[in-house]
Protein backbone atom coordinates (compact mmCIF):
# COMPACT_ATOMS: atom_id res chain seq x y z
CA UNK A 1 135.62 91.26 121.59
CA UNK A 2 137.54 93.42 119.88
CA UNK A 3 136.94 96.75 117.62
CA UNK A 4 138.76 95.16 114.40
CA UNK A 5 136.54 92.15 114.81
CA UNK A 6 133.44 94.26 114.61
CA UNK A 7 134.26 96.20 111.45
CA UNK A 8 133.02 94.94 108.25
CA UNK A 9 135.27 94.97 105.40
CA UNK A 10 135.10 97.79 102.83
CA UNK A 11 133.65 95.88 100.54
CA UNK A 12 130.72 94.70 102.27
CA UNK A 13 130.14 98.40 103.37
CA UNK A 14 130.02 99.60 100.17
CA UNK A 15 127.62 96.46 98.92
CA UNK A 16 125.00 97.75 101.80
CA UNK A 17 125.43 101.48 101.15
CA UNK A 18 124.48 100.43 96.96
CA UNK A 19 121.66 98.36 97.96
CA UNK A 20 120.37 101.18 100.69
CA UNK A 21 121.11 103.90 97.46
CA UNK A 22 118.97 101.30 94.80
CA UNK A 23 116.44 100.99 97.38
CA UNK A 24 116.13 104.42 98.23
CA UNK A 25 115.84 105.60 94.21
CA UNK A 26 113.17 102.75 93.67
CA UNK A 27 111.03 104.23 96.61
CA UNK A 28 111.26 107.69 95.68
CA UNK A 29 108.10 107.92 93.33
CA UNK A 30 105.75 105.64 95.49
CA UNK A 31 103.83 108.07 97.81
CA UNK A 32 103.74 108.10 101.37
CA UNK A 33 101.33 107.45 103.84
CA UNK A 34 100.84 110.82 104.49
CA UNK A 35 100.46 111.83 100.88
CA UNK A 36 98.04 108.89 100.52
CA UNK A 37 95.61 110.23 103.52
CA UNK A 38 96.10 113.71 102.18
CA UNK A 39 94.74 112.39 98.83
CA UNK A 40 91.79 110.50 100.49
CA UNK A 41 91.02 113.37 102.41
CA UNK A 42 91.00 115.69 99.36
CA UNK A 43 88.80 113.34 97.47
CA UNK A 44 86.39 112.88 100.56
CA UNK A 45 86.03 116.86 101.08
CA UNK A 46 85.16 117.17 96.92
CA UNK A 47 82.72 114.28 97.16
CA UNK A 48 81.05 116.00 100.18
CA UNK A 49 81.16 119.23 98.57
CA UNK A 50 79.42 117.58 95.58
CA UNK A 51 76.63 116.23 97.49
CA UNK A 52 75.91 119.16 98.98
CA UNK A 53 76.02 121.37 96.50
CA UNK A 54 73.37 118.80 94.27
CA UNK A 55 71.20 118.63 97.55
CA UNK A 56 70.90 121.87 97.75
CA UNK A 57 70.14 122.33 93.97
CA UNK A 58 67.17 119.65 94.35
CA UNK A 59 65.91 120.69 97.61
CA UNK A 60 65.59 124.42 96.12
């Protein structure tokens, strides 16, 4: 096999490098997994923190 026969063209390089650069800008504002578990976790710890804040209020 030979190198020319495994280029691509230019055009079809430049088709995948538009559809990577469309798919990149439509992912950009969905959040992460990370950011997602950092949210739960937030939300978890100021839940808890509620609870035992009113627990200690009513057990006073």
């Amino acid at each position: 096999m030979t190198v020319s026969s495994l280029r691509n063209p230019k055009s079809e390089t430049r088709e995948m490098a538009e559809r990577d650069r469309l798919n990149l800008r439509s992912r950009l504002h969905e959040p992460t997994d990370w950011s997602m578990s950092n949210n739960m976790f937030f939300v978890a710890f100021v839940v808890i923190a509620a609870l035992v804040t009113v627990l200690v209020l009513v057990l006073r």
